[in-house]
Protein backbone atom coordinates (compact mmCIF):
# COMPACT_ATOMS: atom_id res chain seq x y z
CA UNK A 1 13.37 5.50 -4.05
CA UNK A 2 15.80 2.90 -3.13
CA UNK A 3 16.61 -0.89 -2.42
CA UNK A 4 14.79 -3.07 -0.34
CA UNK A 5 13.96 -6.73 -0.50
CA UNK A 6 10.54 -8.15 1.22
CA UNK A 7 10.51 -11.71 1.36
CA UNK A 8 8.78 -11.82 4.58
CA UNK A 9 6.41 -14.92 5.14
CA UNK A 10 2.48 -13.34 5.63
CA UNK A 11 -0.41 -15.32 6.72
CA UNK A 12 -2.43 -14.84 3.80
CA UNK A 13 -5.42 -16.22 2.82
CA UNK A 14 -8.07 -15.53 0.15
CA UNK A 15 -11.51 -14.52 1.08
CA UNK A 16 -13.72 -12.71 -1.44
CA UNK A 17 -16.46 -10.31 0.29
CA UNK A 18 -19.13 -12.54 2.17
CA UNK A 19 -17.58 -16.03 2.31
CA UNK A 20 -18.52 -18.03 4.71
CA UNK A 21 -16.71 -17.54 8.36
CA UNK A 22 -14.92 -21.32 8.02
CA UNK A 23 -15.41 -25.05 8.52
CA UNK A 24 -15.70 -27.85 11.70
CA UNK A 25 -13.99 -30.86 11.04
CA UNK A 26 -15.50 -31.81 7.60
CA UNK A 27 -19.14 -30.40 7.57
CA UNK A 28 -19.24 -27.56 5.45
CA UNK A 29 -21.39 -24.35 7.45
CA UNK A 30 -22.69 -21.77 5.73
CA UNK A 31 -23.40 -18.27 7.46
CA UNK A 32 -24.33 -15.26 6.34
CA UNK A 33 -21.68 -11.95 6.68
CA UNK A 34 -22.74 -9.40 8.97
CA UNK A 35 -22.00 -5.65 7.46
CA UNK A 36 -23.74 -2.79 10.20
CA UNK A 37 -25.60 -0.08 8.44
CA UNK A 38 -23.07 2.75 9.47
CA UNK A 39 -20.50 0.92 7.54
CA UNK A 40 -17.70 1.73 10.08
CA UNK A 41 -17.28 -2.48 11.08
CA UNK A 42 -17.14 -5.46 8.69
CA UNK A 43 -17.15 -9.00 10.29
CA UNK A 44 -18.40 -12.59 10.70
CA UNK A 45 -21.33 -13.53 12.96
CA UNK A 46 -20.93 -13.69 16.38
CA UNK A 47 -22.59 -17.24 16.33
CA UNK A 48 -19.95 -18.22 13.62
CA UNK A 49 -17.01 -17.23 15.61
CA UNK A 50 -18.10 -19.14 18.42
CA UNK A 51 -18.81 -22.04 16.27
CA UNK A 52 -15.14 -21.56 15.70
CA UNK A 53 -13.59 -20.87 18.46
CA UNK A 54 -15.02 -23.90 20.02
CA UNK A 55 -13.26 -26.01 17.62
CA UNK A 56 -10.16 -24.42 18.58
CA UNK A 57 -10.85 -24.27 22.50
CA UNK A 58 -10.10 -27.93 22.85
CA UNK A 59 -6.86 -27.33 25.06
CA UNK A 60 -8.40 -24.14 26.76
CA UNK A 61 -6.60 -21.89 24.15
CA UNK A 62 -8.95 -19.38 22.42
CA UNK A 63 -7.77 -18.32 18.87
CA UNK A 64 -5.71 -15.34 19.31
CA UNK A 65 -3.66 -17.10 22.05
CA UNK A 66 -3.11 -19.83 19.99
CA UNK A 67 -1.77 -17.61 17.21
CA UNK A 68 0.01 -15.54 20.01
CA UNK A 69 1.56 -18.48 21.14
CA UNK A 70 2.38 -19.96 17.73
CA UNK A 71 3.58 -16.64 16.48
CA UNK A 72 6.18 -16.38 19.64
CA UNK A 73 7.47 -19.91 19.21
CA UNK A 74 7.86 -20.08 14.95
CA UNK A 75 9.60 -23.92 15.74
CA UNK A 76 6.35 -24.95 17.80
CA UNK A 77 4.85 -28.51 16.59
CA UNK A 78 1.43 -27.91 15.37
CA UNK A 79 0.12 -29.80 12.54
CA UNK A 80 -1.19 -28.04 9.31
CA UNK A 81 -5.11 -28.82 9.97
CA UNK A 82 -4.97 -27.21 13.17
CA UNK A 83 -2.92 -24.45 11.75
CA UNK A 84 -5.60 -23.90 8.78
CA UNK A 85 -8.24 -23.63 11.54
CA UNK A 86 -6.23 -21.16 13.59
CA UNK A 87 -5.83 -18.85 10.24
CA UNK A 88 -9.62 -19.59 9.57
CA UNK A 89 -10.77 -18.45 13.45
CA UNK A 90 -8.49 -15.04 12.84
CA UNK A 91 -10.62 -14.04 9.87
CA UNK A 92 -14.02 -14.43 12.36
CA UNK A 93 -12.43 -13.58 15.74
CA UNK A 94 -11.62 -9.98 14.91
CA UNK A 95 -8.43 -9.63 17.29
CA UNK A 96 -8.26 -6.70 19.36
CA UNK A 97 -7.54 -3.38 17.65
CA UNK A 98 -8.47 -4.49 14.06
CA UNK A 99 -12.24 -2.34 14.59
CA UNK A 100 -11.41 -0.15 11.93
CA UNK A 101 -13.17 1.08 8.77
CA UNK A 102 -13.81 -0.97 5.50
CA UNK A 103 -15.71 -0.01 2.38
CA UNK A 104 -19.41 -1.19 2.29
CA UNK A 105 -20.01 -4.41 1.55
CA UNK A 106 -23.21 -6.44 0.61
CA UNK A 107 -24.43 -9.33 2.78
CA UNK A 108 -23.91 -12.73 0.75
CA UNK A 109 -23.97 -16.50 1.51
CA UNK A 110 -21.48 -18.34 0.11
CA UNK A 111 -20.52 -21.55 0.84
CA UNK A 112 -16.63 -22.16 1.62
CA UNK A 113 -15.15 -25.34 -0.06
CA UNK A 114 -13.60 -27.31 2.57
CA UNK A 115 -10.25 -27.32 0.64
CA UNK A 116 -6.71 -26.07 1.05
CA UNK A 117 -6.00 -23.64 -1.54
CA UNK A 118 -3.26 -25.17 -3.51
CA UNK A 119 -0.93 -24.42 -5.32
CA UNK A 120 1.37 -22.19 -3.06
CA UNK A 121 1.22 -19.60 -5.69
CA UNK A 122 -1.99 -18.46 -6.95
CA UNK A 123 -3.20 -15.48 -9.44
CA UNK A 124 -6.26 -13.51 -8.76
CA UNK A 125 -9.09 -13.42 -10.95
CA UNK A 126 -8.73 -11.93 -14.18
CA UNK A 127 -10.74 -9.38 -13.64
CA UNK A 128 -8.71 -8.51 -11.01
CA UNK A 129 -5.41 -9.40 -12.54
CA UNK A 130 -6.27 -7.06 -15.52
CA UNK A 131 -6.71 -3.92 -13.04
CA UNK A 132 -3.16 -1.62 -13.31
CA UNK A 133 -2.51 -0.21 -10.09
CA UNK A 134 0.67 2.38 -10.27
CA UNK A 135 3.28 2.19 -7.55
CA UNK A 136 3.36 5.26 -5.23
CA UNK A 137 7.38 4.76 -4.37
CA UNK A 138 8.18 7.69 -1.77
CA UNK A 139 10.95 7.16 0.93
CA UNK A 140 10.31 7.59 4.96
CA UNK A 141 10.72 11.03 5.24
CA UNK A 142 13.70 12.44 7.29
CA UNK A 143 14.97 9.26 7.66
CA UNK A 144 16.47 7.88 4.13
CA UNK A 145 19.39 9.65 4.45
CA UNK A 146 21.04 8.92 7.46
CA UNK A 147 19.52 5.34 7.47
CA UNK A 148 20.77 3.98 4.00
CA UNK A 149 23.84 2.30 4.92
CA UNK A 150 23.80 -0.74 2.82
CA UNK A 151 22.37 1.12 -0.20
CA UNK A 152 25.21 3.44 0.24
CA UNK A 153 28.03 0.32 0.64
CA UNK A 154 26.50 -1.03 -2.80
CA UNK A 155 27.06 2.52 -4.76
CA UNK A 156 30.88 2.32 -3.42
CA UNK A 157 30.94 -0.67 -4.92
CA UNK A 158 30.45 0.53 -8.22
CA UNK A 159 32.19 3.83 -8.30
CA UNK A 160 35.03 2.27 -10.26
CA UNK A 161 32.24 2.11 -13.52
CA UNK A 162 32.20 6.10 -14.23
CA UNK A 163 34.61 6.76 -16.79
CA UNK A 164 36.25 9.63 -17.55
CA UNK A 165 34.92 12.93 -19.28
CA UNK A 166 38.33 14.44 -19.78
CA UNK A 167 37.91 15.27 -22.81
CA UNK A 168 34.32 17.38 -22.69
CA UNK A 169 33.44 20.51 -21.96
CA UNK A 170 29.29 20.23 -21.22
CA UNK A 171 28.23 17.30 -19.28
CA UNK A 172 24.87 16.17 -18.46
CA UNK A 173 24.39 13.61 -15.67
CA UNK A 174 21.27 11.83 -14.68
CA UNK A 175 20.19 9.72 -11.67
CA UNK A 176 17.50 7.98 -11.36
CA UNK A 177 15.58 7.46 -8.19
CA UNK A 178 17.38 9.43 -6.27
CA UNK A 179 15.26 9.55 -3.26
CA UNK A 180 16.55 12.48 -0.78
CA UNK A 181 19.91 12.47 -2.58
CA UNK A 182 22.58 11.18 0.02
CA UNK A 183 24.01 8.22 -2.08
CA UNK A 184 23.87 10.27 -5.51
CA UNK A 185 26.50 12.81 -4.54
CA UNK A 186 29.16 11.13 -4.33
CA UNK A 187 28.87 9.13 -8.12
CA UNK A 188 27.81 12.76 -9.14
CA UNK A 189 30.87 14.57 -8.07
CA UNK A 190 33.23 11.12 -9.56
CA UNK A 191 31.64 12.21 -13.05
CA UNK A 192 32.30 15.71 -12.62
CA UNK A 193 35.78 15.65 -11.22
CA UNK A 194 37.45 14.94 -14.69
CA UNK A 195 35.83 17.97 -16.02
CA UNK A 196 38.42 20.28 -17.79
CA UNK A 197 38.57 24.26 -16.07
CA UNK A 198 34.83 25.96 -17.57
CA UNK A 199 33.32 23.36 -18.58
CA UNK A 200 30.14 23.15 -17.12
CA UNK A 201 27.80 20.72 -15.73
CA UNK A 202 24.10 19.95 -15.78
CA UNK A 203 23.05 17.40 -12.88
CA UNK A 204 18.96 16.06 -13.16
CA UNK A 205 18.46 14.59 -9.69
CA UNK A 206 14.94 12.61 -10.61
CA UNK A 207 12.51 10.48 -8.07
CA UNK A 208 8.80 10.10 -8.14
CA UNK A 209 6.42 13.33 -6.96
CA UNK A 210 5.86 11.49 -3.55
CA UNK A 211 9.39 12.11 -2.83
CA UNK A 212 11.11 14.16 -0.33
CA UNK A 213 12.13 17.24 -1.92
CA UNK A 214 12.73 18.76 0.62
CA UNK A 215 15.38 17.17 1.94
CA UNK A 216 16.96 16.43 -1.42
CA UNK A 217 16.86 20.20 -2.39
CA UNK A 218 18.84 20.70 0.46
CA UNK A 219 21.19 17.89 0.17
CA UNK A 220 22.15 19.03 -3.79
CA UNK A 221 22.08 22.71 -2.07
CA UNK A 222 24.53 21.80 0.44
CA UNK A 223 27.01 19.29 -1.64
CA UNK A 224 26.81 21.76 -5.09
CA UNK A 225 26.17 25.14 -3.79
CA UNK A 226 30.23 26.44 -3.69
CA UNK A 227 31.44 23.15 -5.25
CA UNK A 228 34.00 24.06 -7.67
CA UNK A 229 34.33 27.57 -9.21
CA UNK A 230 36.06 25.87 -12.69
CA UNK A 231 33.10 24.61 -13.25
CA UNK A 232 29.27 25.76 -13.50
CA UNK A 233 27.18 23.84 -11.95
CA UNK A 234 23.51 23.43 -12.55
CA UNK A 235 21.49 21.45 -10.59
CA UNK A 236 17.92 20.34 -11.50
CA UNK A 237 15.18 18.16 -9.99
CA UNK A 238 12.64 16.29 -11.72
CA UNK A 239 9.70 14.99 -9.95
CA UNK A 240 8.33 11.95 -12.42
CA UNK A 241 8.62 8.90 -12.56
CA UNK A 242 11.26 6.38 -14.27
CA UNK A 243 8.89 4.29 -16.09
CA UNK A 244 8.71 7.21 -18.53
CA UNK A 245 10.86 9.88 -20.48
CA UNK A 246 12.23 12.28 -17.96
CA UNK A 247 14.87 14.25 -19.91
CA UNK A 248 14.86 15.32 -23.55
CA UNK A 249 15.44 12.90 -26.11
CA UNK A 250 19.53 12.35 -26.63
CA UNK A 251 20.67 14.97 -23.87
CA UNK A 252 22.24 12.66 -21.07
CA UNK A 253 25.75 11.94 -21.48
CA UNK A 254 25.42 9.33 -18.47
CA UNK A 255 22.80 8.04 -15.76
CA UNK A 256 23.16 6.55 -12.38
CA UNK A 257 20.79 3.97 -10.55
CA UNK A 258 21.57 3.20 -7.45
CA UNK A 259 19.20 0.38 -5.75
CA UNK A 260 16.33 1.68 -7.47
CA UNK A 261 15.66 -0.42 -10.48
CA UNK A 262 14.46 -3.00 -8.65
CA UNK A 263 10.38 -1.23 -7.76
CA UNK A 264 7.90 -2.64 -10.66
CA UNK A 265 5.99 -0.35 -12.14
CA UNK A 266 2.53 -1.49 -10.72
CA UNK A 267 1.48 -3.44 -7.76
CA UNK A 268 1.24 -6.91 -8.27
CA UNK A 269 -1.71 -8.76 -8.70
CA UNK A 270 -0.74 -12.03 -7.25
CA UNK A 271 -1.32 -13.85 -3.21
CA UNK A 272 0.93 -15.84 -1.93
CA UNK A 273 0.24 -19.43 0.40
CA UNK A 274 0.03 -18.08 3.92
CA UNK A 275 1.71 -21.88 5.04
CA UNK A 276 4.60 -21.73 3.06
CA UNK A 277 8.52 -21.28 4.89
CA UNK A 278 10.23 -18.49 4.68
CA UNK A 279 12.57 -19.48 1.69
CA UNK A 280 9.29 -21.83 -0.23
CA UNK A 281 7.59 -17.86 0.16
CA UNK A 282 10.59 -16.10 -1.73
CA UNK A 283 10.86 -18.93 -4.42
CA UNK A 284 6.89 -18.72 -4.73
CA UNK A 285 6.91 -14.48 -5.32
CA UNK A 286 10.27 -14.61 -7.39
CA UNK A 287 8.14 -16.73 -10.10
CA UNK A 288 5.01 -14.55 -9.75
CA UNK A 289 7.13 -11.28 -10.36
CA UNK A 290 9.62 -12.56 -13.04
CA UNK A 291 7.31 -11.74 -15.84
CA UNK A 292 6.18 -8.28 -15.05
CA UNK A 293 9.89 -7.43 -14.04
CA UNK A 294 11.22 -8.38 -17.25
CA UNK A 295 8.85 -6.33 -18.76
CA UNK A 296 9.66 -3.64 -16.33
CA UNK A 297 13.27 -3.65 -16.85
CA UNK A 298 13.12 -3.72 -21.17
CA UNK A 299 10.89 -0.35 -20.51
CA UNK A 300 13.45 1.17 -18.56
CA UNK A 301 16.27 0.33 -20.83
CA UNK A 302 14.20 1.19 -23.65
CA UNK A 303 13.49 4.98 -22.01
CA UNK A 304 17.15 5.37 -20.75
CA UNK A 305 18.72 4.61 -24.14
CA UNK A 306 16.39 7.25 -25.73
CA UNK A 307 17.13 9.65 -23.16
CA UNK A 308 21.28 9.30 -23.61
CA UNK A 309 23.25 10.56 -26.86
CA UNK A 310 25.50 8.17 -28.82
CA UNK A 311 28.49 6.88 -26.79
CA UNK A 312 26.57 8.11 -23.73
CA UNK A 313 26.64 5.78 -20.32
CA UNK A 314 24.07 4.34 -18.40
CA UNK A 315 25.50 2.56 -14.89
CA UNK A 316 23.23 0.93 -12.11
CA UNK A 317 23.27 -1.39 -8.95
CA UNK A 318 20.26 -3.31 -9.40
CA UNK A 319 19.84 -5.50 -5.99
CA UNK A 320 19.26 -9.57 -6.69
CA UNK A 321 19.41 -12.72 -6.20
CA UNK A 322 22.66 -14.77 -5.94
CA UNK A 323 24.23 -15.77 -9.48
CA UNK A 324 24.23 -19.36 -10.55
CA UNK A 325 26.29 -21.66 -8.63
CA UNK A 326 26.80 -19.47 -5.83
CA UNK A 327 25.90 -21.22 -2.24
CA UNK A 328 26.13 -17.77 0.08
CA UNK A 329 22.15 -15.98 -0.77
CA UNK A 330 20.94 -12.47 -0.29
CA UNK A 331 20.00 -12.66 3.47
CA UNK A 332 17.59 -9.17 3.65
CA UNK A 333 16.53 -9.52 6.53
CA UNK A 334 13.43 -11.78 5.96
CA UNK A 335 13.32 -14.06 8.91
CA UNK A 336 13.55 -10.72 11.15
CA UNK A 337 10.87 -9.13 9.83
CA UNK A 338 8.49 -12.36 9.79
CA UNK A 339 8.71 -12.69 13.47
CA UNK A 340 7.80 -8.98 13.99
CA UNK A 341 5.16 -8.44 12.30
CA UNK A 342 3.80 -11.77 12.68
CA UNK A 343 3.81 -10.68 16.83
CA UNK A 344 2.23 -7.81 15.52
CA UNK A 345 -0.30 -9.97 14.49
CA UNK A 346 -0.79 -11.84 17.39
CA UNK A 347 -1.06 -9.10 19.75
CA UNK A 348 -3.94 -7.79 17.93
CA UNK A 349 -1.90 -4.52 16.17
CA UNK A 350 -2.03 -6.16 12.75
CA UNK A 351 -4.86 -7.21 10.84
CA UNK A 352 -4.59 -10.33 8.54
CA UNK A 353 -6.18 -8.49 5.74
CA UNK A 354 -3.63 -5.42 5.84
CA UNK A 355 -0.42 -8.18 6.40
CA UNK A 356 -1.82 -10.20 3.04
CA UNK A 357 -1.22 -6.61 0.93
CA UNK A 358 1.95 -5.83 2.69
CA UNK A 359 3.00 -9.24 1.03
CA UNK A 360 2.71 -7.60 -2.35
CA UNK A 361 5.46 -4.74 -1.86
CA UNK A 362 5.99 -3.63 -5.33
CA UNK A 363 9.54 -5.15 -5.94
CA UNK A 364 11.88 -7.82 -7.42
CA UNK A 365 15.63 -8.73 -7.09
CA UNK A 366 16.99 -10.09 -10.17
CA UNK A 367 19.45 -12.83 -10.90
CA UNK A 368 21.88 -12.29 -13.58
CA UNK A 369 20.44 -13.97 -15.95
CA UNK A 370 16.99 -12.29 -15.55
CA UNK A 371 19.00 -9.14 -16.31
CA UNK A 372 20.95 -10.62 -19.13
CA UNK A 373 17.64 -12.06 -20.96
CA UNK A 374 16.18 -8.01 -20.64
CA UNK A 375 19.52 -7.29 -22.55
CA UNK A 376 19.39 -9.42 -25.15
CA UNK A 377 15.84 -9.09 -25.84
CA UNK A 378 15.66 -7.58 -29.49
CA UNK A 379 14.06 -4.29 -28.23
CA UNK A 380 17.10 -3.99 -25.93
CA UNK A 381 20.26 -5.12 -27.45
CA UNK A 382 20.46 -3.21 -30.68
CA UNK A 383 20.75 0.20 -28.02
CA UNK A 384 23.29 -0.56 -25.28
CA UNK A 385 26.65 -2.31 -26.18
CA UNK A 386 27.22 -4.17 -22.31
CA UNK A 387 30.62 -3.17 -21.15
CA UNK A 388 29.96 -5.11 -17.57
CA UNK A 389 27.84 -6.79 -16.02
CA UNK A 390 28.95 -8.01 -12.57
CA UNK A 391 27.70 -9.75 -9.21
CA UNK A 392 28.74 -8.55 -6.47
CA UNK A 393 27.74 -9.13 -2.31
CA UNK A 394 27.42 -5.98 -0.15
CA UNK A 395 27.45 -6.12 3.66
CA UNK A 396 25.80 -4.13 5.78
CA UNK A 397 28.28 -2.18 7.35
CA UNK A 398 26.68 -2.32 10.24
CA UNK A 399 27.67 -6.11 10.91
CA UNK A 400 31.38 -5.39 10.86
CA UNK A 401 31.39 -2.72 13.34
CA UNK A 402 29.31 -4.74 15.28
CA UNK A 403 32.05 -7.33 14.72
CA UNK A 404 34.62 -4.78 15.61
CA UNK A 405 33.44 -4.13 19.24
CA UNK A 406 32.67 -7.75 20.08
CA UNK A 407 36.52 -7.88 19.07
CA UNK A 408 37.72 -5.19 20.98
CA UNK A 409 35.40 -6.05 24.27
CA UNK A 410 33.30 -9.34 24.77
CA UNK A 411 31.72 -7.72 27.92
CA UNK A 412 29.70 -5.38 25.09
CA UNK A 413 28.64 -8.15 22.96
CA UNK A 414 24.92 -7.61 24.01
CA UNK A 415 24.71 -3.49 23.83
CA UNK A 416 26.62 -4.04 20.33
CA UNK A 417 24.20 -6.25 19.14
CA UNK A 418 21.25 -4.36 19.69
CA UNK A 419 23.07 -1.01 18.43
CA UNK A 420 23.75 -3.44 15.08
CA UNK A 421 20.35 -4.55 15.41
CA UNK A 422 18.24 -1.29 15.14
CA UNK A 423 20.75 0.13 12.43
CA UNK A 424 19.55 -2.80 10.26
CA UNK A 425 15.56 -2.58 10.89
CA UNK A 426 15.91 0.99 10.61
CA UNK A 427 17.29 0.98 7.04
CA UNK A 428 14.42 -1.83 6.35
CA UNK A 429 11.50 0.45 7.62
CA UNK A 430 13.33 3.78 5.92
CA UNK A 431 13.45 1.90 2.87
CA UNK A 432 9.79 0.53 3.26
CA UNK A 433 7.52 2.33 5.47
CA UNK A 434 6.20 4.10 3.36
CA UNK A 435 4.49 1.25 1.48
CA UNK A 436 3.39 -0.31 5.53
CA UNK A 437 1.62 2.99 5.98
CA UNK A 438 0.27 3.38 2.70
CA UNK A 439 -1.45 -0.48 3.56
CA UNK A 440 -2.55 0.40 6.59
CA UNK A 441 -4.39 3.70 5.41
CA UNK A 442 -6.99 1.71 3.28
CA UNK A 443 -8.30 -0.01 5.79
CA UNK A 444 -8.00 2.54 8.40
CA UNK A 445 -8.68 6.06 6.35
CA UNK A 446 -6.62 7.98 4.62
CA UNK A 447 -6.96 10.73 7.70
CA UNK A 448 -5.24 8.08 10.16
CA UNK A 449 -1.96 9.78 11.24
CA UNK A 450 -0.72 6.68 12.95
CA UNK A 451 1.73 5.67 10.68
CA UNK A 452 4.72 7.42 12.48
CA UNK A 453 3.97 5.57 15.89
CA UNK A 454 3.22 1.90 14.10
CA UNK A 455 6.59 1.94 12.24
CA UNK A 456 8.42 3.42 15.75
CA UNK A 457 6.47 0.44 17.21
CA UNK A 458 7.41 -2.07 14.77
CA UNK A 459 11.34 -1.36 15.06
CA UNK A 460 11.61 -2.08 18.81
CA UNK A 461 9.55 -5.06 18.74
CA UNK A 462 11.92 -6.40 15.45
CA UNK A 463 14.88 -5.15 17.37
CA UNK A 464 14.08 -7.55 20.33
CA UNK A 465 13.03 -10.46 18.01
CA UNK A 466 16.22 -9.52 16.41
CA UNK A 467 18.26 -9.88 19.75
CA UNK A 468 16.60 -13.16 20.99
CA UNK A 469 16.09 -14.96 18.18
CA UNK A 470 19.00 -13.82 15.38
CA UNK A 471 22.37 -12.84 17.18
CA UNK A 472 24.35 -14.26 14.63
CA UNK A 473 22.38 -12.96 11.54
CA UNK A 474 24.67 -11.32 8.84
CA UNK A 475 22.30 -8.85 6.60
CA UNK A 476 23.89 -9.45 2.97
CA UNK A 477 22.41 -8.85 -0.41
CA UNK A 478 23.78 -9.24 -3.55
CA UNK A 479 23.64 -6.72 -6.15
CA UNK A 480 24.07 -6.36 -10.04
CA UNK A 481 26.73 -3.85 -11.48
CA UNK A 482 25.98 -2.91 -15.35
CA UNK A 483 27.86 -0.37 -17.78
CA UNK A 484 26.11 0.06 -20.76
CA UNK A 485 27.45 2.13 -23.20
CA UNK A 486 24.69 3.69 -25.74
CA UNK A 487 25.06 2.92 -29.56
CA UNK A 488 23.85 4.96 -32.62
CA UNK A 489 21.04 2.90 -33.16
CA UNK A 490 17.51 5.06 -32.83
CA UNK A 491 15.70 4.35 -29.68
């Protein structure tokens, strides 16, 4: 369960079950929804559509070309009416390969106001709002590993936190989503290391039950197995989730969190303006997370301090947003991924519907000061005493060994670039796939077993937008380093 940051712009617009199909020029038509018996198709009337599409067919364009064509050209003049028809069409068209299954739903006419929904931001309905749905956080499996390189570059970064246990003789590490276990080892065996001869060690390797286990049994098999026979080592691993107690009460002498403190505890219940630019969308869903991840973060503080003894540590890399006064941002990737799944969308392998949840991705980088106010909130601050708390940027390592061969040979520039390329969509989709797939399975059954082949599908189509489009993009994110050290005060 590690670090990614989705700030991705999605077409997204709200239609509740039976609106109308949309409007021509400023007459408001009303139609009724067309839902077959079976259940297996929900859609707009054929006679709506073409109502539609003949709006849009001025310039001998039907509506999914359009979008194609506006989709493959992002810079493309085309004025915000027209664009608000085009997204209007898509929800009546039904583009090729969205004729998959949808719960029932009763025929209604409604009529659709002929207005812009406004403002960029907008909560759902209370109802709606009120509903708790938990986060299912589970890694691409097989993949994590191998393809975490800038998770891994920000743990590095804060190896120099662990202190030293010198002076005990029973230790009792924790870390906290630790996903299949590749960038826990080496933090693990740092704490460890200043062990005296027969002392022993107790290491809790924790991640949600939708983990790979698997694959993190084997990793802590292989890296503890014939470690070091001074010390006993005992591993654990504890499949619950952090937004609750997951060791006894006062037993951890420290924890780890390495880009994993970032995942909410539920999904949000919030849309975001399909129109908006790529950096107005990221403003727009910082604001509609903050509250629930300060909320978030006080629980988490709240269940770590109970879990650690007195004088205990607690150290984590908690991805962001750039600190106050700094001009260079976290650059995740965001304009890559909008052009590939938005192609997605024009060539009919993406429905609207499924790319308006995908917007939602359960997550939310934190400026410093977001993470200062959850330590200093009076639940928080009698608990930890904060020893750091530090910005810091991590590269993708990736980019300078990309920069490294373009160095070294010119003539390579384009085979480097694509090598640097799929290294960094990889690590996106192992970081995120999971939550893609688990999108795509509501609307297409929780029996479809395409998820492998639309994530494969997805990386070479963002690798190409990737290579025409961003050659000179540096993937950068900036990440918070705290050391908290736990007081006597009761949790």
């Amino acid at each position: 369960m590690k670090f990614f940051l989705l700030m991705v712009l999605f077409f997204t617009t709200l239609f509740s079950s039976g609106e109308a199909c949309g409007k021509k020029k400023k007459e408001i038509i009303t139609w009724r929804c067309s839902n077959d018996e079976g259940g297996t198709n929900y859609y707009k009337t054929d006679e709506c559509c073409e109502r539609i599409k003949g709006e849009l067919d001025k310039d001998g364009m039907n509506c999914n070309e359009e979008l194609k064509g506006m989709t493959g050209k992002p810079k493309r003049e085309i004025s915000k009416k027209r664009r608000e028809r085009i997204l209007e069409a898509m929800q009546c068209c039904k583009p090729p390969g969205t004729e998959k299954k949808t719960p029932e739903v009763k025929t209604i006419t409604k009529i659709l106001q002929p207005t812009v929904l406004r403002p960029r931001m907008f909560l759902l309905n209370k109802a709606m709002a009120s509903t708790q749905n938990p986060v299912r956080i589970a890694m691409r499996d097989k993949h994590y590993n191998e393809r975490s390189e800038i998770q891994n570059a920000a743990m590095k970064a804060g190896l120099d936190l662990i202190p030293d246990f010198s002076d005990r003789d029973n230790l009792v590490v924790v870390d906290y989503g630790t996903a299949q276990g590749a960038n826990s080892i080496e933090p693990v065996k740092k704490a460890i290391s200043t062990l005296p001869d027969g002392a022993s060690a107790s290491l809790i390797f924790e991640d949600t039950p939708f983990s790979d286990f698997g694959t993190l049994a084997k990793t802590v098999s292989d890296n503890f197995t014939n470690y070091d026979s001074k010390i006993q080592i005992m591993p654990s691993l504890v499949p619950l989730g952090f937004y609750q107690q997951v060791v006894p009460t006062g037993q951890a002498e420290i924890g780890f969190s390495w880009s994993s403190f970032n995942y909410l505890e539920n999904i949000p219940s919030v849309s975001l303006d399909a129109t908006a630019t790529p950096a107005e969308f990221a403003v727009a869903r910082h604001k509609a997370l903050a509250a629930a991840a300060h909320t978030d973060l006080i629980k988490l503080l709240k269940f770590r301090a109970k879990e650690t003894r007195s004088g205990g540590y607690f150290i984590a890399a908690i991805g962001g947003q750039a600190p106050e006064g700094e001009t260079t941002p976290s650059n995740p990737g965001s304009q890559v991924l909008q052009a590939g799944l938005m192609r997605m969308v024009g060539e009919g392998k993406l429905a609207l519907a499924m790319l308006m949840q995908m917007a939602l991705f359960p997550s939310h980088e934190r400026t410093p000061k977001e993470i200062e106010a959850a330590l200093k909130d009076e639940a928080v601050a009698p608990l930890w005493q904060v020893e750091s708390l530090e910005p810091k940027l991590i590269v993708q390592p990736a980019w300078q060994v990309y920069q490294d061969k373009i160095k070294t040979d010119e003539s390579k520039k384009d085979e480097a670039l694509e090598e640097y390329a799929r290294v960094a969509i990889n690590n996106v989709v192992s970081a995120s796939g999971w939550f893609w797939v688990d999108v795509l399975k509501k609307s297409r059954g929780q029996d479809w077993d395409g998820g492998e082949a639309f994530l494969e599908e997805f990386i070479n189509i963002a690798v190409e937008e990737f290579v025409t489009k961003f050659a000179d993009f540096k993937l950068e994110i900036w990440y918070n380093y705290i050391k908290l050290k736990r007081t006597d005060k009761k949790a």
